[in-house]
N, C-alpha and C. Protein backbone atom coordinates (compact mmCIF):
# COMPACT_ATOMS: atom_id res chain seq x y z
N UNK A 1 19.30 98.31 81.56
CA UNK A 1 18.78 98.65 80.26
C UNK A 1 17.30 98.35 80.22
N UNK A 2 16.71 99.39 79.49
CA UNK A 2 15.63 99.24 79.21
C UNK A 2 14.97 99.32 78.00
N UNK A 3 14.19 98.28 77.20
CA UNK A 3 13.76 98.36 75.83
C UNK A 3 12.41 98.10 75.53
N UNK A 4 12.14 98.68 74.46
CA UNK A 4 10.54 98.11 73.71
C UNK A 4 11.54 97.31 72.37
N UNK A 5 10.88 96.10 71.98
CA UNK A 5 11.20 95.43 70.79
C UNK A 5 9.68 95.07 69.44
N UNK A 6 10.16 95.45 68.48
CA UNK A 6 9.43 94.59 67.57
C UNK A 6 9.52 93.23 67.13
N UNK A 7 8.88 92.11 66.92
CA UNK A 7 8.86 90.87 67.07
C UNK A 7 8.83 89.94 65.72
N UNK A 8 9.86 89.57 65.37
CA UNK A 8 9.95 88.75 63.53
C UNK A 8 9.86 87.21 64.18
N UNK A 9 9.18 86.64 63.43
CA UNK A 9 8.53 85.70 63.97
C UNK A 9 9.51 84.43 62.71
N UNK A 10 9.63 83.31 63.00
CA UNK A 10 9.99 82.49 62.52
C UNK A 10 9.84 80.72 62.28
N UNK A 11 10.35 80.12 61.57
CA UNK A 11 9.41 79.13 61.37
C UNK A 11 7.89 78.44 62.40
N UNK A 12 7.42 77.92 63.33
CA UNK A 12 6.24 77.65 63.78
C UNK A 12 5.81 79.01 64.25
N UNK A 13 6.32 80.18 64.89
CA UNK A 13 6.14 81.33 65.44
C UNK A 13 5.93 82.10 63.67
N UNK A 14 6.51 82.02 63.08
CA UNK A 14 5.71 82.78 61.74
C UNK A 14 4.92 82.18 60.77
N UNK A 15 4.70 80.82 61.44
CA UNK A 15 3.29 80.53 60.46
C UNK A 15 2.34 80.51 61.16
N UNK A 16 2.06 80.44 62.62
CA UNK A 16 0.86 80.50 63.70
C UNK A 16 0.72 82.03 64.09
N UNK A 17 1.66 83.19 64.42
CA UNK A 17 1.89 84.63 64.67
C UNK A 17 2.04 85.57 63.38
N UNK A 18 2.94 85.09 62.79
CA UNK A 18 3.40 86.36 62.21
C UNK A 18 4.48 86.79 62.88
N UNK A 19 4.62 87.69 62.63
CA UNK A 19 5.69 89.69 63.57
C UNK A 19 3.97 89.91 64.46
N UNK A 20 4.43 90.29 65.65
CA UNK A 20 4.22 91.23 66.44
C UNK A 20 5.08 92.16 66.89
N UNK A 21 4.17 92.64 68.21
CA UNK A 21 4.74 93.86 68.88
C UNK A 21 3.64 94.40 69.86
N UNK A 22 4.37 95.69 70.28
CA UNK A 22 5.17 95.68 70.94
C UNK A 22 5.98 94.94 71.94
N UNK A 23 7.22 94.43 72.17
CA UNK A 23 7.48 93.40 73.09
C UNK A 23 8.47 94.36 73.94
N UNK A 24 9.03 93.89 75.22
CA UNK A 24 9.42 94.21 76.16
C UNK A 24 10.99 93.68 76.85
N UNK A 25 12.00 94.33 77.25
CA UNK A 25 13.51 93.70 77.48
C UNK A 25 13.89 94.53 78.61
N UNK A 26 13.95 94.26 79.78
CA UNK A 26 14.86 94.79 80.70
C UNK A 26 16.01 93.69 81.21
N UNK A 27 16.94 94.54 81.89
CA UNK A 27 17.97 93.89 82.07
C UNK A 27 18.70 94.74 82.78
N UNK A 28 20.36 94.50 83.33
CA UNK A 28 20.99 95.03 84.56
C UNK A 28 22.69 93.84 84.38
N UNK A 29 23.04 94.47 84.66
CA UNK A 29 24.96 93.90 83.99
C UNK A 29 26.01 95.66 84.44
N UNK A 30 27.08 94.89 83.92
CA UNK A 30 27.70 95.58 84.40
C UNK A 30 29.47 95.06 82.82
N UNK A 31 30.32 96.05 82.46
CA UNK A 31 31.38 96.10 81.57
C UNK A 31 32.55 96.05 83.11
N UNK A 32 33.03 94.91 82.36
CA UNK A 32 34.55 94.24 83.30
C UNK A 32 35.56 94.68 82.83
N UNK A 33 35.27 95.34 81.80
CA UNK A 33 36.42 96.07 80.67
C UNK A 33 35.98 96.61 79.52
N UNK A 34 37.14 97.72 78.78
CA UNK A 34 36.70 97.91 77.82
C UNK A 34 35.63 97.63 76.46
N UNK A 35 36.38 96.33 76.69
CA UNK A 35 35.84 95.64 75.46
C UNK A 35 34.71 94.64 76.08
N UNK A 36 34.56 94.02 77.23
CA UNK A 36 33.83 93.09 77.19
C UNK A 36 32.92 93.49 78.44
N UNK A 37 31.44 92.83 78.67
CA UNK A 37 30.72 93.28 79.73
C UNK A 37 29.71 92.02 79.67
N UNK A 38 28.45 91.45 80.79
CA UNK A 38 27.47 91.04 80.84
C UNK A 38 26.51 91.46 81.30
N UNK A 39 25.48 90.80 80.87
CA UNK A 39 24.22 91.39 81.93
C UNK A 39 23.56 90.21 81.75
N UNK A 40 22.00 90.36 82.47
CA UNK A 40 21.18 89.30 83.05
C UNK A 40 19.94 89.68 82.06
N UNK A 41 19.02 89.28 81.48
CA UNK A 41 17.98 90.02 80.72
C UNK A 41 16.83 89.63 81.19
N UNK A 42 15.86 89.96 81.00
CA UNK A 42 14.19 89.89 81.24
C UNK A 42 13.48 89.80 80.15
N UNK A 43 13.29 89.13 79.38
CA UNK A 43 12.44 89.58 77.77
C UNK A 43 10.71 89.12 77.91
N UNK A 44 9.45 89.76 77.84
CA UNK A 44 8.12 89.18 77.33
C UNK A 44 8.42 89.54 76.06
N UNK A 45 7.97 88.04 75.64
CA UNK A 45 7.12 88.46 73.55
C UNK A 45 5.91 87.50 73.68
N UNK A 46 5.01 88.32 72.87
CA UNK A 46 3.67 88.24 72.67
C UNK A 46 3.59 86.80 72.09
N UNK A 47 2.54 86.49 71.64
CA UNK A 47 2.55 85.40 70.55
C UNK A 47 0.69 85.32 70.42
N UNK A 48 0.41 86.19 69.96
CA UNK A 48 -1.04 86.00 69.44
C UNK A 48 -1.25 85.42 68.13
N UNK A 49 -2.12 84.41 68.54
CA UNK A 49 -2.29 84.05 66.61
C UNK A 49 -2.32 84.77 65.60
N UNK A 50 -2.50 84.45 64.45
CA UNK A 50 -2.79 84.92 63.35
C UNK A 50 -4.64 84.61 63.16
N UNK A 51 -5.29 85.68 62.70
CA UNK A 51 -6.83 85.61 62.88
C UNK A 51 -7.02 84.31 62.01
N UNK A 52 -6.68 84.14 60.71
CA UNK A 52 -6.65 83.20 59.92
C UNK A 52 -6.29 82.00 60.41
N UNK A 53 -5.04 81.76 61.58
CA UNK A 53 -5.19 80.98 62.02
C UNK A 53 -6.54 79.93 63.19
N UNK A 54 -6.59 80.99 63.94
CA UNK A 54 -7.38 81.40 65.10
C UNK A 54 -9.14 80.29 64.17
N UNK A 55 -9.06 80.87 63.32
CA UNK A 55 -10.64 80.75 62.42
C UNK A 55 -10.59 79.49 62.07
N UNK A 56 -9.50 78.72 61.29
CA UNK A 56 -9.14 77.83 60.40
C UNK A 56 -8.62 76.60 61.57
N UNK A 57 -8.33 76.92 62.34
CA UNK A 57 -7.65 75.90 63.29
C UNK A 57 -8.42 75.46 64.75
N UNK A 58 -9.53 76.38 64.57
CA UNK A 58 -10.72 75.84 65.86
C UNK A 58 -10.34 76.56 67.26
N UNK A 59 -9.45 77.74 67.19
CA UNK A 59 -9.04 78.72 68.37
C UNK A 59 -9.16 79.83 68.68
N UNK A 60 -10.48 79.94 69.09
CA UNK A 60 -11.34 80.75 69.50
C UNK A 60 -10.66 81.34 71.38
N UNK A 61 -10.36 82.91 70.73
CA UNK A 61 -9.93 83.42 72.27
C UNK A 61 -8.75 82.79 72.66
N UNK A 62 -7.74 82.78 71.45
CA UNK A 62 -6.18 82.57 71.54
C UNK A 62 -5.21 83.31 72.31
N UNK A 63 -4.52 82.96 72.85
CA UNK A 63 -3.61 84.20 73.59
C UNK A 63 -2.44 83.27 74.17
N UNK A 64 -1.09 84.09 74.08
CA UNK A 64 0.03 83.46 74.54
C UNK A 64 1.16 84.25 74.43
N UNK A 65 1.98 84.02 75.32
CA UNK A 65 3.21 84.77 75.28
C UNK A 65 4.40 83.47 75.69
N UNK A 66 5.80 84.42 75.48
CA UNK A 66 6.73 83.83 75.92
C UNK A 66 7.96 84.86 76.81
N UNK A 67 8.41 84.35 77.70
CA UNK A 67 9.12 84.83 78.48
C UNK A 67 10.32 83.97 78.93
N UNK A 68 11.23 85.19 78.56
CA UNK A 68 13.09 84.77 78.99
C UNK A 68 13.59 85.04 80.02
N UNK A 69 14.49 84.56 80.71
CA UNK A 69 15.52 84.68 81.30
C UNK A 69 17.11 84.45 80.93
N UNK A 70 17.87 85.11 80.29
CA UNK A 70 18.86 84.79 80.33
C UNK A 70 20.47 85.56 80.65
N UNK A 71 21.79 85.04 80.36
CA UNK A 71 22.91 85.43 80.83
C UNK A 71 23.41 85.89 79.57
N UNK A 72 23.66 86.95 79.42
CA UNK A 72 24.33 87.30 78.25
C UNK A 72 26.02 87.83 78.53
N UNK A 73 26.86 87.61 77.14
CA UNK A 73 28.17 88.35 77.06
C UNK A 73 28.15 89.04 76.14
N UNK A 74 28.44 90.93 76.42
CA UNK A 74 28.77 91.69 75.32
C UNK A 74 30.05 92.13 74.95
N UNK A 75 30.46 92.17 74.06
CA UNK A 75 31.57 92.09 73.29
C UNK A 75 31.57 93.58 72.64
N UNK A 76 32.30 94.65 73.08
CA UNK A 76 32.08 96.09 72.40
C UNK A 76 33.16 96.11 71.14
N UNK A 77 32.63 96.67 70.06
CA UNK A 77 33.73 97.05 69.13
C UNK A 77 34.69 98.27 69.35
N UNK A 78 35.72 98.03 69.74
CA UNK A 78 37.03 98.95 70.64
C UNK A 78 36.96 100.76 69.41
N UNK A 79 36.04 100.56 68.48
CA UNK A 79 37.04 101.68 68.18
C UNK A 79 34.91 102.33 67.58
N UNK A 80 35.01 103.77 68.16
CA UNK A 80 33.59 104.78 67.67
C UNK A 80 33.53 106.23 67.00
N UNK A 81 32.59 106.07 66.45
CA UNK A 81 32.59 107.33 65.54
C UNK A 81 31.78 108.21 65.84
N UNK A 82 32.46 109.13 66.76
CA UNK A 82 31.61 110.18 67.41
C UNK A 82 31.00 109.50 68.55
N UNK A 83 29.78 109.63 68.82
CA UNK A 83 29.14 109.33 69.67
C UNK A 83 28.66 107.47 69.15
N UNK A 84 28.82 106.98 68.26
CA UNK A 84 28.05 105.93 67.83
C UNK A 84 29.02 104.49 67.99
N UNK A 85 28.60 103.43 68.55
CA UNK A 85 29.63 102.52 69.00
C UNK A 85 28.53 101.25 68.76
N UNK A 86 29.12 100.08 68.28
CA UNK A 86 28.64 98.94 67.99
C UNK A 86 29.45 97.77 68.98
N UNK A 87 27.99 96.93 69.01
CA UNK A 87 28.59 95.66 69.55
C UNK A 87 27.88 94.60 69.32
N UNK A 88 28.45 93.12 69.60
CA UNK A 88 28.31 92.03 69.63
C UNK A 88 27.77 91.28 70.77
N UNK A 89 26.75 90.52 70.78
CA UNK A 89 25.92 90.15 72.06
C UNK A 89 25.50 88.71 72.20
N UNK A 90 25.55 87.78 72.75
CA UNK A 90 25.24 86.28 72.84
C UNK A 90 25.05 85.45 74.19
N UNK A 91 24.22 85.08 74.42
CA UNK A 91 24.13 84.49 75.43
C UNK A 91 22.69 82.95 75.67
N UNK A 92 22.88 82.49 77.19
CA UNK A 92 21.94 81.49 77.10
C UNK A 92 21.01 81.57 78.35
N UNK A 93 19.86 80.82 77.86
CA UNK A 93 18.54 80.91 79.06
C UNK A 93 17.81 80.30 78.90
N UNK A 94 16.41 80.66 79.93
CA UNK A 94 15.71 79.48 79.77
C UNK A 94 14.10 80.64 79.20
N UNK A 95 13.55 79.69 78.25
CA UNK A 95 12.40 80.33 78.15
C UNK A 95 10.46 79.17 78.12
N UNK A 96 10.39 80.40 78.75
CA UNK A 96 9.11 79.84 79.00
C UNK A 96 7.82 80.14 78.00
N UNK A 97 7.10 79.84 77.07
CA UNK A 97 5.77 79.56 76.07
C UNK A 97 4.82 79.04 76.41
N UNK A 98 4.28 80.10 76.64
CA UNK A 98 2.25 79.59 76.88
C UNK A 98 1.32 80.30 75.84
N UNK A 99 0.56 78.94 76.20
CA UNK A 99 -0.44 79.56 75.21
C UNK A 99 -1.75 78.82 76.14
N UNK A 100 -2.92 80.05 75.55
CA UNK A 100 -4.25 79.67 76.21
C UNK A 100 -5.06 80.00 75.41
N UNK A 101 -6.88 78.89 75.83
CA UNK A 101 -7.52 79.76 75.54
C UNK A 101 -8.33 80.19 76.18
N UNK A 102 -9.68 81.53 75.72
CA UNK A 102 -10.89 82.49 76.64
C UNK A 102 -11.23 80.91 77.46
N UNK A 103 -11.73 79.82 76.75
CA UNK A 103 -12.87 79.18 77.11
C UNK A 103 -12.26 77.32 76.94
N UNK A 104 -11.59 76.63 77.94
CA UNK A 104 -11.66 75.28 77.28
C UNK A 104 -12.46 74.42 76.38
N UNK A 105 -12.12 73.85 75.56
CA UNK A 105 -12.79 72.71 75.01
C UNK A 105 -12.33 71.56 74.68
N UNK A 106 -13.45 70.65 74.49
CA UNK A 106 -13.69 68.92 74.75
C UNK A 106 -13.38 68.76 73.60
N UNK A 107 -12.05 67.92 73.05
CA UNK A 107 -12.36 67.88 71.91
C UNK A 107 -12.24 65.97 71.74
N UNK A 108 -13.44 65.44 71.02
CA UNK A 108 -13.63 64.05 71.12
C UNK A 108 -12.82 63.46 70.25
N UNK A 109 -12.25 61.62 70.23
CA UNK A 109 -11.74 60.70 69.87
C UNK A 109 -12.07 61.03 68.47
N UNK A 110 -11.40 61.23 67.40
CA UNK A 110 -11.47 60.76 65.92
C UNK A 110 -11.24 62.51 65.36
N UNK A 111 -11.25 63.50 66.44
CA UNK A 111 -11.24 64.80 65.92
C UNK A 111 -9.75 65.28 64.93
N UNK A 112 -9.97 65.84 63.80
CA UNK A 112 -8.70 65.80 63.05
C UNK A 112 -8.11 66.69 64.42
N UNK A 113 -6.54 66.57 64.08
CA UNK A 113 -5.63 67.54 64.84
C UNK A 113 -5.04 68.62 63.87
N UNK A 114 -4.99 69.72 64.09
CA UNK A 114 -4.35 70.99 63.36
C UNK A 114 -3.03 71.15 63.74
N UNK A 115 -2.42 71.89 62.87
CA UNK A 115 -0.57 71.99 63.23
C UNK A 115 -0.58 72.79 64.30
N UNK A 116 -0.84 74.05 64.75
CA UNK A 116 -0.81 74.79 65.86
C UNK A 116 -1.52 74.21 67.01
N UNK A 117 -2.07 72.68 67.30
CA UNK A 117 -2.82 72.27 68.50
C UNK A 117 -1.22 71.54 69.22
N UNK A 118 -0.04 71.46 68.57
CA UNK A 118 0.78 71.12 69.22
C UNK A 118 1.58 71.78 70.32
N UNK A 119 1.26 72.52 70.19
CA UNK A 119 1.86 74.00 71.30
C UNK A 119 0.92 73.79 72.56
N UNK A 120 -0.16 72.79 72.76
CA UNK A 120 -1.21 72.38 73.77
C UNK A 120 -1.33 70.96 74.33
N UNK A 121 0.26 70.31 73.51
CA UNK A 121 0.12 68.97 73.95
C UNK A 121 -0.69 68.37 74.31
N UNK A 122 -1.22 67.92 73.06
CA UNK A 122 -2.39 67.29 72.67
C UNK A 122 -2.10 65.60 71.94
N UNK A 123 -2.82 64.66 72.67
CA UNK A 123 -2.06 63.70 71.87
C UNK A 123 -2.97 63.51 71.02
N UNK A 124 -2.39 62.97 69.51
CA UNK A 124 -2.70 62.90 68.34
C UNK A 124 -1.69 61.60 67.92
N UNK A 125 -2.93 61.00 66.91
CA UNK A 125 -2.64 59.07 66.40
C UNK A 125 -2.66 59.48 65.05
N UNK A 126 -1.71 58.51 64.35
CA UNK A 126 -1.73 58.27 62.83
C UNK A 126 -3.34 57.39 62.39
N UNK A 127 -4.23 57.81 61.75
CA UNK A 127 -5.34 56.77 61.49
C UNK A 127 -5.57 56.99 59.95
N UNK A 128 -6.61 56.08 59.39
CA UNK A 128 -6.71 56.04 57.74
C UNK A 128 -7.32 57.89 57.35
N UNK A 129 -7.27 58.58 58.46
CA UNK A 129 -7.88 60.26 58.29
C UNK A 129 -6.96 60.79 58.35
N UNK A 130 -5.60 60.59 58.29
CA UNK A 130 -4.58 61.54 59.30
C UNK A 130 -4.60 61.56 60.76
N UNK A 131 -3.93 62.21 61.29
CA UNK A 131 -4.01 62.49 62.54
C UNK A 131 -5.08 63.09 63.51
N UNK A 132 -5.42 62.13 64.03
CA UNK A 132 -6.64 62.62 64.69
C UNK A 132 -6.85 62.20 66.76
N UNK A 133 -7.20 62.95 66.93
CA UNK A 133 -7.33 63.12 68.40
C UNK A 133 -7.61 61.59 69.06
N UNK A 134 -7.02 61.58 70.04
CA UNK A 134 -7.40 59.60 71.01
C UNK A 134 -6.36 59.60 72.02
N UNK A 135 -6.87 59.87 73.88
CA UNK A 135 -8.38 59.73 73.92
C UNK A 135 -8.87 61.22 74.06
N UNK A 136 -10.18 61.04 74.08
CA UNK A 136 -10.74 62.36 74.25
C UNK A 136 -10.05 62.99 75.44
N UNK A 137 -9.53 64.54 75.11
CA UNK A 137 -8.90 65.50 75.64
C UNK A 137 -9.40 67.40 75.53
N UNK A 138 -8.97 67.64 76.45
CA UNK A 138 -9.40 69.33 76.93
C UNK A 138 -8.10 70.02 76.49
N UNK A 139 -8.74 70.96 75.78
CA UNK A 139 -7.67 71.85 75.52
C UNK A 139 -8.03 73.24 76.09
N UNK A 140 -6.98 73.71 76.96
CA UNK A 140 -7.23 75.09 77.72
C UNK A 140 -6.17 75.75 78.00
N UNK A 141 -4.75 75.46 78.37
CA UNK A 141 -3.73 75.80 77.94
C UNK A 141 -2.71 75.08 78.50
N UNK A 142 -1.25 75.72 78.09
CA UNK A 142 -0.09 74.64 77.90
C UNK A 142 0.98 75.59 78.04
N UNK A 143 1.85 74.88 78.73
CA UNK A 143 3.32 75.98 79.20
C UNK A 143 4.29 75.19 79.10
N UNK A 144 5.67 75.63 78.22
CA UNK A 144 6.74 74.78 78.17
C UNK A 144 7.22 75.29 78.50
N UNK A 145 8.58 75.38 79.29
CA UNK A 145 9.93 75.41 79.62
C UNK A 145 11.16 75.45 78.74
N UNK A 146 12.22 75.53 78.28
CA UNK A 146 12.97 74.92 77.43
C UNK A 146 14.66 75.79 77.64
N UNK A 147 15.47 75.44 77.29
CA UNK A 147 16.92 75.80 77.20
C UNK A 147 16.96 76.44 76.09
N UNK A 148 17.54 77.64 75.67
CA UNK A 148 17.85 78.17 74.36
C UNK A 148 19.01 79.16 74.32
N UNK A 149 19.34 79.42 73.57
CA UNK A 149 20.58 80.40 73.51
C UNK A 149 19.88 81.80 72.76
N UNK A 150 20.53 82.86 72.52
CA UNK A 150 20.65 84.21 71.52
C UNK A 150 21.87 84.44 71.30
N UNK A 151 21.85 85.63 70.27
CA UNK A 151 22.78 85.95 69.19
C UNK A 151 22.30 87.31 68.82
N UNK A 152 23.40 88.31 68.34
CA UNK A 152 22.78 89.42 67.69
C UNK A 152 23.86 90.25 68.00
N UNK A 153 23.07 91.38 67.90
CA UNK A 153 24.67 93.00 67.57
C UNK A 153 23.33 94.19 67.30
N UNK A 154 24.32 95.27 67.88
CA UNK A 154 23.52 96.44 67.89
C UNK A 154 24.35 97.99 67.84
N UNK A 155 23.93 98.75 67.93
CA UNK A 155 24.41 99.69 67.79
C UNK A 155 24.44 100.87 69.03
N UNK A 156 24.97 101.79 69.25
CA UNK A 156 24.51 102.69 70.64
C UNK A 156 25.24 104.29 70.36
N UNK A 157 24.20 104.92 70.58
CA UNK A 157 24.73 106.10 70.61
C UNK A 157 24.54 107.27 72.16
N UNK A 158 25.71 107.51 72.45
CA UNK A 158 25.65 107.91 73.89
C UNK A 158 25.45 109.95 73.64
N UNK A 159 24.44 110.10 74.83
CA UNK A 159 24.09 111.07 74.86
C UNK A 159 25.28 111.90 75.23
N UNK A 160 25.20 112.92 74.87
CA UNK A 160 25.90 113.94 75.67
C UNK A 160 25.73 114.65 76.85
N UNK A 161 24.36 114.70 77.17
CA UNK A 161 23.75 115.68 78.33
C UNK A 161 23.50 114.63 79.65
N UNK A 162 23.71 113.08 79.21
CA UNK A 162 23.56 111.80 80.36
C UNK A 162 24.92 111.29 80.81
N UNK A 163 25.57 111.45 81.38
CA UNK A 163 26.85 110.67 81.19
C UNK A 163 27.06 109.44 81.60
N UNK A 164 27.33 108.38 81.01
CA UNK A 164 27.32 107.02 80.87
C UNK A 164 25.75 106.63 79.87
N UNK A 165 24.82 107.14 79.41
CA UNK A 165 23.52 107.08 78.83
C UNK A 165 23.54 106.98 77.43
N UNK A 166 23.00 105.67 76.90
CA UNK A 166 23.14 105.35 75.40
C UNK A 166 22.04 105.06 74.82
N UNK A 167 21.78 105.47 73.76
CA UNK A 167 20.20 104.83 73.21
C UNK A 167 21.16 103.90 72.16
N UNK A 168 20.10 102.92 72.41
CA UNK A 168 20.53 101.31 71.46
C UNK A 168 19.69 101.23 70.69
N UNK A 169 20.12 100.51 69.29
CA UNK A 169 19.12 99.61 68.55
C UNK A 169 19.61 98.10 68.16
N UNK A 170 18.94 97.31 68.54
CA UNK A 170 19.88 96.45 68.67
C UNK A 170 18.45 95.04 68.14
N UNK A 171 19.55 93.93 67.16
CA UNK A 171 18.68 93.09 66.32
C UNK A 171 19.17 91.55 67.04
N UNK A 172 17.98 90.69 67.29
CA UNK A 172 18.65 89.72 68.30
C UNK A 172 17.99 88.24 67.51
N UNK A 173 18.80 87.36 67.47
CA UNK A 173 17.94 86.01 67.32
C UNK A 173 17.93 85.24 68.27
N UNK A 174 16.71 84.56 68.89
CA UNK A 174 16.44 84.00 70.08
C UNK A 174 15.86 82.53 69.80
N UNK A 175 16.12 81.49 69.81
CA UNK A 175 16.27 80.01 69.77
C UNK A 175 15.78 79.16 71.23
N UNK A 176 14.60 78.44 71.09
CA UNK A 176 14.50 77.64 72.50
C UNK A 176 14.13 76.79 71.67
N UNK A 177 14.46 75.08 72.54
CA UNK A 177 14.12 74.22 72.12
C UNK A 177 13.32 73.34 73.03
N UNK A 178 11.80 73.83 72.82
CA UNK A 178 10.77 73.42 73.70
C UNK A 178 10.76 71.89 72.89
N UNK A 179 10.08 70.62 73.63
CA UNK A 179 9.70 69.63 73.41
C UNK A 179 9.00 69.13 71.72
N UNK A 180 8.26 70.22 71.80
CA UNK A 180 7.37 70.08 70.83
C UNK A 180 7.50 70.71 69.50
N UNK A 181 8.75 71.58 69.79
CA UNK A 181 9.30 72.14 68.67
C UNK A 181 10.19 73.20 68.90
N UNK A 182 10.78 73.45 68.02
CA UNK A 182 11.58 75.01 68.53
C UNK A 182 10.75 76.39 68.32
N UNK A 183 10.84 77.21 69.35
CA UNK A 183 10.78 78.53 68.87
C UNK A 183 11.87 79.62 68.57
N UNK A 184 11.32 80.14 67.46
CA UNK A 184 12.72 80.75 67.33
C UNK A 184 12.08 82.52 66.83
N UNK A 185 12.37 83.32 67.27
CA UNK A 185 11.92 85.02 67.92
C UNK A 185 13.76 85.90 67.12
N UNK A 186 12.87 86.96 66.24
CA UNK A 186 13.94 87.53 66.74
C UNK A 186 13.27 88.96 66.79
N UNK A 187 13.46 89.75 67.84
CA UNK A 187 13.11 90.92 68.24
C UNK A 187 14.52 92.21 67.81
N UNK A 188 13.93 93.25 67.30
CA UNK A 188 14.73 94.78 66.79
C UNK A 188 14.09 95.35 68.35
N UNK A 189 15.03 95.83 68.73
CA UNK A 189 14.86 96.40 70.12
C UNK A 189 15.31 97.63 70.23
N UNK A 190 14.69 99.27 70.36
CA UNK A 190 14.83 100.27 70.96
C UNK A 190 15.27 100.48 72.23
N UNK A 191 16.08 101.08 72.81
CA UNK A 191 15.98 101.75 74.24
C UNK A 191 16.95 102.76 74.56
N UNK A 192 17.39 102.02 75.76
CA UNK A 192 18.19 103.18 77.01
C UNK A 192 19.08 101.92 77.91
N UNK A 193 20.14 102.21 77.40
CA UNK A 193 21.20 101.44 78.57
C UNK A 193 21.88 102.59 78.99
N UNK A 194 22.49 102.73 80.64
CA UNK A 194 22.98 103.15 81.24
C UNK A 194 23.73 102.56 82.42
């Protein structure tokens, strides 16, 4: 399968991003039966700031994405109308979140810390200012790892002129629980499974 997705962004991912897009899903599986099948997936999603953020938060030449790997089980609904057939989809993986920026910077002892500098593991102290930077540290970029699961259901309608060839639309919620917080993605995905 192959997809383009649009990107709904959710708690730390929709107050630092927003929704983006275009994002990206390939994948390769195989149906053990009627009703049930897996596959392996590939997902990039974007994660560019929000300009407002970018301005307000001292992140100049922001850029970051995140990328999946995971095992999914699909679950087909046994009974279609015409050409149009729905199903149920869930599975777990590992995803990876980076973020960078154009140009490092020094940022010195006593500097306040912003909510989005946590995605750069940055250490930050309780002081009579709030939270503020100690010891002096570089920020240039930062990559987590993390375990997460998905969830979701979609729809498919199989061509007539392809045989075995379905265009999908299909709505997914995607959950990792990086160190520093969760991200949580859910991408509406277009394509072509065959």
């Amino acid at each position: 399968m192959v997809g383009g997705a649009y990107g709904i962004g959710r708690d730390d991912v929709a107050s630092y991003v927003g929704d983006s897009g275009p994002e990206l899903v390939v994948g390769a599986g195989m149906n053990y039966s009627k009703m049930f099948g897996f596959d392996a997936e590939y997902m990039y999603y974007r994660l560019p700031f929000r300009q407002s953020v970018i301005v307000n938060q001292g992140l100049p030449g922001q850029s970051g994405h995140m990328q999946s790997i995971s095992l999914d089980t699909i679950v087909h609904v046994p009974f279609r109308f015409h050409n149009v057939a729905a199903y149920g989809i869930f599975g777990v993986g590992f995803y990876d979140r980076e973020v960078s920026l154009k140009h490092p910077q020094t940022l010195t002892v006593g500097t306040p810390c912003q909510p989005a500098w946590r995605w750069w593991d940055l250490t930050c102290v309780t002081t009579g200012n709030g939270y503020t930077i100690q010891p002096q540290q570089v920020m240039s970029s930062n990559s987590r790892v993390a375990g997460g699961f998905n969830v979701g259901g979609g729809l498919t309608y199989q061509l007539n002129y392809l045989k075995h060839t379905n265009i999908f639309f299909e709505w997914r919620y995607h959950r990792a629980y990086q160190a520093d917080g969760e991200t949580i993605v859910m991408p509406v995905t277009i394509g072509l499974r065959w």
